[in-house]
Protein backbone atom coordinates (compact mmCIF):
# COMPACT_ATOMS: atom_id res chain seq x y z
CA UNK A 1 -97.68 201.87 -111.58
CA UNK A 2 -96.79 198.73 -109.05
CA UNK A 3 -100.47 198.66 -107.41
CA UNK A 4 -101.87 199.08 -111.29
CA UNK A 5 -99.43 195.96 -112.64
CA UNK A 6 -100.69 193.54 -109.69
CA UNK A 7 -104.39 194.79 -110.41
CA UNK A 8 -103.60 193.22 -113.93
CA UNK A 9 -101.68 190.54 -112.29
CA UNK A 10 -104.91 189.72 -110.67
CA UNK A 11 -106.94 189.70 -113.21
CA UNK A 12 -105.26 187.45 -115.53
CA UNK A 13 -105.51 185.08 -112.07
CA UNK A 14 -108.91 184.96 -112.28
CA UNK A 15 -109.01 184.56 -115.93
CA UNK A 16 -106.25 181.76 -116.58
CA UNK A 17 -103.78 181.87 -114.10
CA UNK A 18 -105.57 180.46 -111.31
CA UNK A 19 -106.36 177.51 -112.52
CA UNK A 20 -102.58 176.66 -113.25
CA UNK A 21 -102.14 177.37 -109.70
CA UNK A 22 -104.11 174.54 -108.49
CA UNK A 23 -102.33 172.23 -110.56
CA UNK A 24 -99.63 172.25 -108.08
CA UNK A 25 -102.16 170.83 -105.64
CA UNK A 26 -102.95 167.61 -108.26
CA UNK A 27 -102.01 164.28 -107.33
CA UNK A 28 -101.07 161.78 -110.29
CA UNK A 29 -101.43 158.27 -108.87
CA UNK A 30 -99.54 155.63 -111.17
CA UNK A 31 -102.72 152.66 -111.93
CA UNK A 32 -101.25 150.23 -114.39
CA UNK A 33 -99.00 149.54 -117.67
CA UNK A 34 -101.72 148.04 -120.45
CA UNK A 35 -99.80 146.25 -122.74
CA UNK A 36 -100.47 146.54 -126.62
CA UNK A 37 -102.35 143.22 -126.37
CA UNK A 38 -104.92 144.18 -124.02
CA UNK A 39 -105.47 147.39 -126.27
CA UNK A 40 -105.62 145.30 -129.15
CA UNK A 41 -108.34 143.49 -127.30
CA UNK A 42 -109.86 146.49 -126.12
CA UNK A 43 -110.16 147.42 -129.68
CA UNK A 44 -111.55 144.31 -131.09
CA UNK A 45 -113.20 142.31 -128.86
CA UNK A 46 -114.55 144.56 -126.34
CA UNK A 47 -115.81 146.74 -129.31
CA UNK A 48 -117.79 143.53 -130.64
CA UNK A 49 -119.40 143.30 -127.40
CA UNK A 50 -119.98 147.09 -126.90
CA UNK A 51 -121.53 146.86 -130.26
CA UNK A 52 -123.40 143.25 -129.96
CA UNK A 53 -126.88 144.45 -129.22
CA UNK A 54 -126.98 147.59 -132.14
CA UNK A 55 -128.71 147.42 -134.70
CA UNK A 56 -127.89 149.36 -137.92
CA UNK A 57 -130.01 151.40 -140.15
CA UNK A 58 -130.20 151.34 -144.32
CA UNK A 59 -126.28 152.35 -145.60
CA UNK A 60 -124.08 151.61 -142.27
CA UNK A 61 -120.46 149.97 -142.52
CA UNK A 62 -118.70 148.95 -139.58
CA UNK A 63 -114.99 150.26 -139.73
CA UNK A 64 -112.02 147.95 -139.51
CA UNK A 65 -110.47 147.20 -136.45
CA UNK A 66 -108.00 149.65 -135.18
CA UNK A 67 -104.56 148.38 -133.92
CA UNK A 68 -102.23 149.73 -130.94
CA UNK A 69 -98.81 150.12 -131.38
CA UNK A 70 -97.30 150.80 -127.95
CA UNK A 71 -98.12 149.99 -124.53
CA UNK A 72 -99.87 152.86 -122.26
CA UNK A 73 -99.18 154.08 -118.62
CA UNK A 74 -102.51 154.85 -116.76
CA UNK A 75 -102.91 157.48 -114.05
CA UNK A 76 -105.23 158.56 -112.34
CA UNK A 77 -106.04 161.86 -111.24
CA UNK A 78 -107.22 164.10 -108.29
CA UNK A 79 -107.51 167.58 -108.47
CA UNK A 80 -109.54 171.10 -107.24
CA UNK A 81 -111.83 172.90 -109.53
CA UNK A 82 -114.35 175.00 -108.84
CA UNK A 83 -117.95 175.49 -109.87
CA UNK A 84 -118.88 178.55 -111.89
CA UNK A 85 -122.70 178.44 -111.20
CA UNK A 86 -122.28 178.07 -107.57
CA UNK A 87 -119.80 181.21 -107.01
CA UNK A 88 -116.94 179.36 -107.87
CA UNK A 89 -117.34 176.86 -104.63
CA UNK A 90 -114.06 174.63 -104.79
CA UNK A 91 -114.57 171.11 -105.00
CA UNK A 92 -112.09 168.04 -105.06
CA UNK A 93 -112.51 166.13 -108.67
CA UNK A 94 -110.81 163.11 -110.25
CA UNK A 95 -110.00 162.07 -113.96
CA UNK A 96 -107.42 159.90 -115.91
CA UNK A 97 -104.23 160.71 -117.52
CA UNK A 98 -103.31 157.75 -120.20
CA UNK A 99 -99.43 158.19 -121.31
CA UNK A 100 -97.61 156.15 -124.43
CA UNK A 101 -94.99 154.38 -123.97
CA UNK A 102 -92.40 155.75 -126.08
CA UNK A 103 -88.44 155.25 -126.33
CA UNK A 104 -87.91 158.80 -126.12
CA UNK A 105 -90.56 161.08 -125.05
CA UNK A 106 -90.14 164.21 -125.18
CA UNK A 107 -92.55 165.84 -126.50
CA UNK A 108 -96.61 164.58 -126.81
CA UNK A 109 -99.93 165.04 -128.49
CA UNK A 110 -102.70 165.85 -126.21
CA UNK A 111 -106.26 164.96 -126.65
CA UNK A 112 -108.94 165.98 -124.14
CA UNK A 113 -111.99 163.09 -124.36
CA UNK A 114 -115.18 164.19 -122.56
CA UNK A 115 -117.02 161.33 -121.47
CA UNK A 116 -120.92 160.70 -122.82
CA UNK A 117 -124.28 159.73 -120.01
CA UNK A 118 -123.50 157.16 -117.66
CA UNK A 119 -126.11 155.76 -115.01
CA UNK A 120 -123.47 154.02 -112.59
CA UNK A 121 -121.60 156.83 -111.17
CA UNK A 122 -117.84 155.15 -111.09
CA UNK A 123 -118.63 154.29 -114.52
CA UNK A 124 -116.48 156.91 -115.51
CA UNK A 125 -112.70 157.62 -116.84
CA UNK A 126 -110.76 157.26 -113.62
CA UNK A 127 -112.05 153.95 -112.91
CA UNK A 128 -112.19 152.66 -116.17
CA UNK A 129 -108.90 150.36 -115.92
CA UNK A 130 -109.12 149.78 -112.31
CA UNK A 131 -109.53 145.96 -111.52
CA UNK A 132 -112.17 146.59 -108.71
CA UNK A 133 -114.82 149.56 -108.52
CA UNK A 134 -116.65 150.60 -105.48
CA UNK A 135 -119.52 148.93 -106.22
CA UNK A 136 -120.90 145.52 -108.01
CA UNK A 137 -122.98 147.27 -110.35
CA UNK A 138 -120.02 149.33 -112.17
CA UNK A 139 -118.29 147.45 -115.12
CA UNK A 140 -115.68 148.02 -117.98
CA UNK A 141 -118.72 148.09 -120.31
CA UNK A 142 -120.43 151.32 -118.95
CA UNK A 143 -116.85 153.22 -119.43
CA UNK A 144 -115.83 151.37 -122.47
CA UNK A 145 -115.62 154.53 -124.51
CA UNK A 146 -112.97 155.90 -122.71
CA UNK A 147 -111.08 151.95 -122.63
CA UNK A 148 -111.22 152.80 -126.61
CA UNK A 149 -110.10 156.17 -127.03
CA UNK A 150 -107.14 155.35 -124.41
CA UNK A 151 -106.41 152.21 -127.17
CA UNK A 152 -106.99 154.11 -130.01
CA UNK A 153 -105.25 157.89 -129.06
CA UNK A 154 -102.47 156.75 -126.30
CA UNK A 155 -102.25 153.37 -128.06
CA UNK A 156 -100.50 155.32 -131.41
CA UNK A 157 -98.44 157.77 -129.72
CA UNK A 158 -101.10 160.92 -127.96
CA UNK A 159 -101.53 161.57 -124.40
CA UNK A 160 -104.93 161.02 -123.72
CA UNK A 161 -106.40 162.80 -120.56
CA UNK A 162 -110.46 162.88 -119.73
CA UNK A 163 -112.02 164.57 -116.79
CA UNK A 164 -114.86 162.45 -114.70
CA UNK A 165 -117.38 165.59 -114.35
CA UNK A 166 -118.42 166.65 -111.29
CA UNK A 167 -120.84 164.59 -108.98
CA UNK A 168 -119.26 161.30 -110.65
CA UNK A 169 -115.79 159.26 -110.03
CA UNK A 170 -114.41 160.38 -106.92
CA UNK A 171 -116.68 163.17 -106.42
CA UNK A 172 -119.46 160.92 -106.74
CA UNK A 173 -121.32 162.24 -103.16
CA UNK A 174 -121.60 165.25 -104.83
CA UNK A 175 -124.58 166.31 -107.26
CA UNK A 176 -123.75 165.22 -110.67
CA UNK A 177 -123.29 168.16 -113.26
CA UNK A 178 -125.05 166.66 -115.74
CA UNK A 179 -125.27 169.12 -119.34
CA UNK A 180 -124.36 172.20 -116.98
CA UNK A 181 -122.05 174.18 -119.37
CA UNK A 182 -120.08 176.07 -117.18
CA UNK A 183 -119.26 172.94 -114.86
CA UNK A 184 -118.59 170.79 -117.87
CA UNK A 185 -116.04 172.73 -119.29
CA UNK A 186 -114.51 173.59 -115.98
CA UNK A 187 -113.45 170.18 -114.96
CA UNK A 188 -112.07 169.64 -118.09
CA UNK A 189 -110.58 173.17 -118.41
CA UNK A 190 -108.73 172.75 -114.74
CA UNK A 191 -107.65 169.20 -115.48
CA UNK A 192 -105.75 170.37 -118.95
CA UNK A 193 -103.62 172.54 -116.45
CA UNK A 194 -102.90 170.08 -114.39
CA UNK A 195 -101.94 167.81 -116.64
CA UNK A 196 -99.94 170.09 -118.48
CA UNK A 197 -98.06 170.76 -115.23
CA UNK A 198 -97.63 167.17 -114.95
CA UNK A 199 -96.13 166.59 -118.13
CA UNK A 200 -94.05 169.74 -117.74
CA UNK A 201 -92.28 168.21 -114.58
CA UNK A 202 -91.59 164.85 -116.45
CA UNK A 203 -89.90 167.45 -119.20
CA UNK A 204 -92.50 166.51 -121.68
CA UNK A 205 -93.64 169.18 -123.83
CA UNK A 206 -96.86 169.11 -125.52
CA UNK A 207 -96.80 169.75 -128.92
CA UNK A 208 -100.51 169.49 -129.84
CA UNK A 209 -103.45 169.73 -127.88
CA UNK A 210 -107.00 168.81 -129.27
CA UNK A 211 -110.47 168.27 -127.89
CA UNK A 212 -112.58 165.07 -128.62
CA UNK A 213 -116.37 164.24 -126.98
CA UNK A 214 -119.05 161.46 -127.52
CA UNK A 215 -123.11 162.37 -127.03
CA UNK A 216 -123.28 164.50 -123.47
CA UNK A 217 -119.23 164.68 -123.95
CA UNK A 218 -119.72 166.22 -128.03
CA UNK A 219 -121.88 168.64 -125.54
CA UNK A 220 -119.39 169.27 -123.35
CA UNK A 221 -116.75 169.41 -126.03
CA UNK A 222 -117.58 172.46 -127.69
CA UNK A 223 -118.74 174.17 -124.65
CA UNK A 224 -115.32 173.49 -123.29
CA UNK A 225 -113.67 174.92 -126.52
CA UNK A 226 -115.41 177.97 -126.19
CA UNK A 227 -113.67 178.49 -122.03
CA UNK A 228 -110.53 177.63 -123.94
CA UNK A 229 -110.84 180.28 -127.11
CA UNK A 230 -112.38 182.90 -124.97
CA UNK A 231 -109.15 182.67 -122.65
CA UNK A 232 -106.66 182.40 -125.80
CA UNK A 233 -105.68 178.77 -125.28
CA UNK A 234 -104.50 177.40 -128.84
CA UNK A 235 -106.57 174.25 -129.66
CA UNK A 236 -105.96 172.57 -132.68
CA UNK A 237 -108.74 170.49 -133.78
CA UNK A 238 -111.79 168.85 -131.75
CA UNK A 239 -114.58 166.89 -132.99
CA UNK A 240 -117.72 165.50 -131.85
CA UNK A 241 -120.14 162.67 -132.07
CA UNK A 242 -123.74 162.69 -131.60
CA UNK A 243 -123.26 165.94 -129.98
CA UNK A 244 -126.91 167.32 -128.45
CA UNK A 245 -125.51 171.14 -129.25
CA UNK A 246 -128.45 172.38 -127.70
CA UNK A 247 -130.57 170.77 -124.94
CA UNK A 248 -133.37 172.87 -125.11
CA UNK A 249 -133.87 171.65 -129.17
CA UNK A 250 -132.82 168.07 -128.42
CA UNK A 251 -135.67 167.47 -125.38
CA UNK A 252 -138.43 169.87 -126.42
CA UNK A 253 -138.35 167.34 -129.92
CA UNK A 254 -138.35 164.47 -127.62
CA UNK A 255 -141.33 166.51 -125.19
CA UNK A 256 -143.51 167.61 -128.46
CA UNK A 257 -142.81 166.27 -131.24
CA UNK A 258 -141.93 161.99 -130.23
CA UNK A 259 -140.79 159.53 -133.12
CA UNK A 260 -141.27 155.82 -132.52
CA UNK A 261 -137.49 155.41 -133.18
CA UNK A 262 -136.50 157.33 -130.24
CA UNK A 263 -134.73 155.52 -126.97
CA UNK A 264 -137.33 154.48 -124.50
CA UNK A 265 -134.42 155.91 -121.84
CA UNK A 266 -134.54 159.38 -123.18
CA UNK A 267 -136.96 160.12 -120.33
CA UNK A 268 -133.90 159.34 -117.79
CA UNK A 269 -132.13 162.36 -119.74
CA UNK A 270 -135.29 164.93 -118.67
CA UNK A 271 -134.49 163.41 -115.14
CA UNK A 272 -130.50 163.95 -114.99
CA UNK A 273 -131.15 167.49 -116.30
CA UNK A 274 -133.93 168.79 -113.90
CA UNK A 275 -132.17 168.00 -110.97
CA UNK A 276 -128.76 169.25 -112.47
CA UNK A 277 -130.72 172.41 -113.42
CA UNK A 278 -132.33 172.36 -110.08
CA UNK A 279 -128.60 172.35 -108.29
CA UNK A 280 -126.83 174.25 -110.16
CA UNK A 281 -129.12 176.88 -111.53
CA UNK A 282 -132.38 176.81 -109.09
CA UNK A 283 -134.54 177.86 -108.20
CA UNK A 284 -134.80 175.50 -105.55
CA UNK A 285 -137.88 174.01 -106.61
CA UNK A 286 -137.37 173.98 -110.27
CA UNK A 287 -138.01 169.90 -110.12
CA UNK A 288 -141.12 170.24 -108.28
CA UNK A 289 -142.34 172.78 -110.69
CA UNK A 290 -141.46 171.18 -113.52
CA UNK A 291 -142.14 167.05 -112.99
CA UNK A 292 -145.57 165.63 -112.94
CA UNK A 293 -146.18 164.64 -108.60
CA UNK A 294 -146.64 160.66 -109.96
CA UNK A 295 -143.35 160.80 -111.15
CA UNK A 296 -141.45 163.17 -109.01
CA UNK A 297 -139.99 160.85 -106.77
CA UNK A 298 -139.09 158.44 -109.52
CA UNK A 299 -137.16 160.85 -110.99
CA UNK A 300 -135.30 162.21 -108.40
CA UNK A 301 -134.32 158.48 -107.84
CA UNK A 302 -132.64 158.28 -111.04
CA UNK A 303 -130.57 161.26 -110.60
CA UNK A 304 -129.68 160.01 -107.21
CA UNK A 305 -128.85 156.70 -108.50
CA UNK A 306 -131.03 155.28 -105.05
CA UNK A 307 -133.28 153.00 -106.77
CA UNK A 308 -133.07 149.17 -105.46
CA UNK A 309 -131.69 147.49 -103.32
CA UNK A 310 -128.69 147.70 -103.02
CA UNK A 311 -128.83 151.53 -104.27
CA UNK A 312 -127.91 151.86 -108.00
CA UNK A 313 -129.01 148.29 -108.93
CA UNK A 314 -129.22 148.30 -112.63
CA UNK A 315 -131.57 145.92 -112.71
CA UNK A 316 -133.87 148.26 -110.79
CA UNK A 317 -133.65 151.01 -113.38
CA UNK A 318 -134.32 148.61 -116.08
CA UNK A 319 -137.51 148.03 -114.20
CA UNK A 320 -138.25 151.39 -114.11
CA UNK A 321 -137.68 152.51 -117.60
CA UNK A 322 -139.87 149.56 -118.30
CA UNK A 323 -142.56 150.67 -116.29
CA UNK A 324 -142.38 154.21 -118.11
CA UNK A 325 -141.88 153.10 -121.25
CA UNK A 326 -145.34 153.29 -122.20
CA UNK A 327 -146.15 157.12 -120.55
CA UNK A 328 -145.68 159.69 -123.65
CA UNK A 329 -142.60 162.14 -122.57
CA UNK A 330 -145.38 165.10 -122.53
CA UNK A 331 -146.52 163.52 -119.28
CA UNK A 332 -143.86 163.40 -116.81
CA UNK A 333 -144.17 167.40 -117.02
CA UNK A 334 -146.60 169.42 -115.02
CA UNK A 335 -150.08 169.65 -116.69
CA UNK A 336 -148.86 173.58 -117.49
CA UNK A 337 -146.02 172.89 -118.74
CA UNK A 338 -147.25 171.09 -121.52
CA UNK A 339 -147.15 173.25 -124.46
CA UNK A 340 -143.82 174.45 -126.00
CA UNK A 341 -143.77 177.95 -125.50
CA UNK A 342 -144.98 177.87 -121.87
CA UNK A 343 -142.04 174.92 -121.37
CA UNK A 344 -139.10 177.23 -122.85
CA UNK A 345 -140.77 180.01 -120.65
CA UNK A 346 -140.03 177.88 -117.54
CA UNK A 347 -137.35 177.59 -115.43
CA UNK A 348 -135.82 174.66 -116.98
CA UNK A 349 -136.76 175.27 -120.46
CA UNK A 350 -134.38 178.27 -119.32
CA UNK A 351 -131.36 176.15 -117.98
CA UNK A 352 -131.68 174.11 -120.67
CA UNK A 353 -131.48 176.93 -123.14
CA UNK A 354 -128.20 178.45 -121.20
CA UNK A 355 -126.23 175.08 -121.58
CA UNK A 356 -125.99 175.58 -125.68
CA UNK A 357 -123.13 175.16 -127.13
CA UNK A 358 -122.13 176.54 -130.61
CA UNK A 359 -123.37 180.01 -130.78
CA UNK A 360 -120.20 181.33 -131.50
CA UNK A 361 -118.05 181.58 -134.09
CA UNK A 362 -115.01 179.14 -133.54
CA UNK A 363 -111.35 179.74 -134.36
CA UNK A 364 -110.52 175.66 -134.34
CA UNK A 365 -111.41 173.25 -136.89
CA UNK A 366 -113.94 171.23 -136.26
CA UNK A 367 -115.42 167.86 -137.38
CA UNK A 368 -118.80 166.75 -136.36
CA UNK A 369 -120.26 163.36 -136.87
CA UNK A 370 -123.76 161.92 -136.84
CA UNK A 371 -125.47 159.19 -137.11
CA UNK A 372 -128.65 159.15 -139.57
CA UNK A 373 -129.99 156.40 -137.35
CA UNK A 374 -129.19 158.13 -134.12
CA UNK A 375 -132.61 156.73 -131.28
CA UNK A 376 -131.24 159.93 -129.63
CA UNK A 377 -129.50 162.93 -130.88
CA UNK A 378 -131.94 163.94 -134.19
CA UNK A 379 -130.00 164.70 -137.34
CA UNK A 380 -131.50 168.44 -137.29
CA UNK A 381 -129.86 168.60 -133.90
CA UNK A 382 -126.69 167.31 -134.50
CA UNK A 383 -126.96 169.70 -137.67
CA UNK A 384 -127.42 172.86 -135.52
CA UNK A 385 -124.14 174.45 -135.43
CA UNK A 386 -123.26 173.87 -138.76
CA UNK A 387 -126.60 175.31 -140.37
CA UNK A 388 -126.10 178.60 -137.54
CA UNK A 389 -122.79 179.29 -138.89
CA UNK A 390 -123.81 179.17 -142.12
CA UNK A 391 -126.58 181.75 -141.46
CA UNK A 392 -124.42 183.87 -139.63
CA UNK A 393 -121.61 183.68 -142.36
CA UNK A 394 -123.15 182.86 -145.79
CA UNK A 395 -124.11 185.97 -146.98
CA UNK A 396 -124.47 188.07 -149.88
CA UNK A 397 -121.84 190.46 -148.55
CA UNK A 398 -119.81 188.38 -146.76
CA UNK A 399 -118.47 184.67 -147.40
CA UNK A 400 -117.57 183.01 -144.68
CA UNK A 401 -116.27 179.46 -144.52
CA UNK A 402 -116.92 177.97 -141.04
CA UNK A 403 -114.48 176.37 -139.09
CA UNK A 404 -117.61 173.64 -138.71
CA UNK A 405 -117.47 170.34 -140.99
CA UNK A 406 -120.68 168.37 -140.87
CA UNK A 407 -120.10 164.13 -141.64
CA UNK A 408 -123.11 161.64 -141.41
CA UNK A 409 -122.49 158.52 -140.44
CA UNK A 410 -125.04 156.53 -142.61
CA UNK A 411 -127.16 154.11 -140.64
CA UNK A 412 -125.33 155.29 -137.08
CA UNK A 413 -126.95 154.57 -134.35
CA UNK A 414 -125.97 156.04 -131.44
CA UNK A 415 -123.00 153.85 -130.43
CA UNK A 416 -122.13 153.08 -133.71
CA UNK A 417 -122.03 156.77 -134.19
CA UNK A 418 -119.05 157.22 -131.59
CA UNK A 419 -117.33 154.15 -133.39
CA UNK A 420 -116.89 155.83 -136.74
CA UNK A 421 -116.33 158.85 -135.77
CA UNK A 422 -113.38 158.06 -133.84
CA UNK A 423 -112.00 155.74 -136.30
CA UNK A 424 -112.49 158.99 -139.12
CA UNK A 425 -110.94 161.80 -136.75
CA UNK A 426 -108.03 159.82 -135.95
CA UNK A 427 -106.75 159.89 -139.19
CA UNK A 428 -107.79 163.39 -139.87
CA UNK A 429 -106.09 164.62 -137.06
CA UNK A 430 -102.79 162.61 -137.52
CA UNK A 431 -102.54 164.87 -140.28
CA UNK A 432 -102.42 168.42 -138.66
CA UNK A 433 -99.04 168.29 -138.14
């Protein structure tokens, strides 16, 4: 009975347990105190500049200004995870922990914020309050979204924690993990149990705990709620914005089917995403039998961030995305790759097929916005797991209500997209109480 109770024992490691363990191995590093003004600032005047160059479509209305009501402690984090596709190698992470600054404390709401594309690779949550970053190139712009979430959430009373990804932040020698479900969700995953073991030690208890993701991070978001339901972690409520859902869908309509409308950087997102694929999937050659030879090494530049000079210049990739802008997405791919069927056939057409996420049925509410101007994520993607769930539950014989709530943002464009949303879930979740 003994050697059949530490069998169990060891099981439930592998499926929860484990990861707790490693949260004794975290280090919390105390950053800064940002005072209610600067998050009032962050709020208003960094959003007008986040915001300065967008340009709405027919219907949008920017929401009010959001104010912060206490000041915010900012920590950041490093931690071991592991990655699932490569037999669970470990690997040495970072992230942020944002706490409010409360008279009595006791007890917190925590939101989880997964982090959307970024091109500079310490343009990411740990370093977005730090005064210097390791290089020139990396400023408080490219990680603004987090700067807001930590003014709106931790700014009115939540805990606001948000993993880096791996291959970005402190881990940026590393391949970046870009849309790879399993590695998405287990940064995140691992950092909720260190955090928790954090909190836990400073005799905070957490009282909530909710998910919350913008563009790649709306990916990563529900892919990360489905590690957490499958292992019977209680999440409250998550929502999305702009949220790809399924990267096969989202690209092969960018490949195929092209709209004047869409970003002239989407081709950057077939380049993160072959070489992810290519590390973390393989074959080892997927890139090479995938990208067209002309633009092979281009490619590979931009997920290496080693164009210009220095390396990661973002001039240099605006040079490059201008010197691709006119080249039709159909013809960075191989010559036989160029058909739909024969593209989901190949090996990445496959990868990008695995790293869906919403085809399951969720247990948590869940709120997903989009923007009906969105240059990137098309409203029939964003729609996806909405429209599934209603095939899989609308039916003659059985009437399901899914967990799913669809909300356009009218005129969104992608960044305005993330703005309202935010500024609608807030509310909506201040109410689950």
């Amino acid at each position: 009975m003994e050697e059949v109770l530490r069998f169990i024992a060891a099981l439930l490691c592998l499926v929860v347990s484990c990861s707790a363990a490693l949260a004794e191995n975290a280090q919390f590093k105390f950053l800064k105190t940002v005072s209610v003004k600067e998050l009032n600032a962050i709020l208003d005047a960094e959003r007008t500049a986040f915001l300065s160059r967008e340009v709405p479509g027919p219907g949008y209305q920017l929401p009010p200004v959001s104010k912060a009501t206490n000041a915010v402690d900012i920590y950041t984090v490093h931690y071991d995870s592991n990655i699932p596709e490569l037999g669970n190698r470990r690997i040495s992470v970072t992230g942020l922990l944002a706490i409010p600054k409360l008279a009595d404390l006791k007890s917190v709401r925590l939101i989880s914020y997964q982090h959307g594309t970024v091109f500079p690779k310490y343009a990411v949550p740990s370093f977005a309050f730090k005064q210097h970053n390791p290089t020139p190139f990396d400023t408080y712009d490219d990680s603004y979204e987090t700067r807001y979430m930590v003014g709106l959430f931790a700014g009115n009373g939540y805990a606001v924690m948000a993993a880096d990804y791996f291959g970005l932040g402190g881990n940026a020698s590393d391949n970046e993990s870009y849309m790879m479900k399993q590695s998405s969700a287990q940064s995140s995953f691992d950092l909720y149990f260190d955090v928790k073991h954090y909190l836990a030690d400073s005799d905070i208890k957490i009282s909530d705990f909710f998910l919350g993701g913008w563009s790649q991070g709306g990916l990563n978001t529900t892919g990360l709620l489905e590690k957490f339901e499958s292992r019977g972690i209680k999440v409250r409520a998550a929502f999305s914005a702009a949220n790809p859902n399924d990267p096969l869908a989202a690209l092969n309509a960018a490949l195929f089917d092209p709209m004047e409308s869409d970003a002239k950087w989407i081709n950057t997102i077939i380049a993160l995403t072959v070489f992810s694929c290519q590390n973390f999937i393989g074959p080892a050659d997927l890139a090479r039998k995938t990208i067209n030879p002309k633009y092979y090494d281009t490619f590979n530049s931009i997920y290496e961030r080693s164009y210009g000079s220095p390396q990661g210049n973002p001039e240099a990739l605006l040079n490059i995305l201008i010197e691709l802008a006119g080249v039709p997405n159909i013809r960075f791919l191989r010559e036989e790759l160029r058909d739909p069927a024969k593209f989901a056939a190949s090996d990445y057409g496959k990868c990008l097929a695995e790293s869906e996420t919403y085809r399951q049925e969720f247990k948590t509410p869940i709120r997903m916005y989009y923007g009906t101007s969105d240059e990137v994520i098309r409203v029939r993607v964003a729609r996806l797991p909405y429209d599934y769930h209603l095939a899989m539950n609308s039916t003659p014989d059985a009437e399901a209500e899914s967990k799913i709530k669809m909300f356009p943002v009218d005129g969104g464009t992608h960044r305005l997209t993330f703005i309202n949303a935010t500024h609608l879930a807030k509310p909506w979740i201040d109410r689950l109480r």
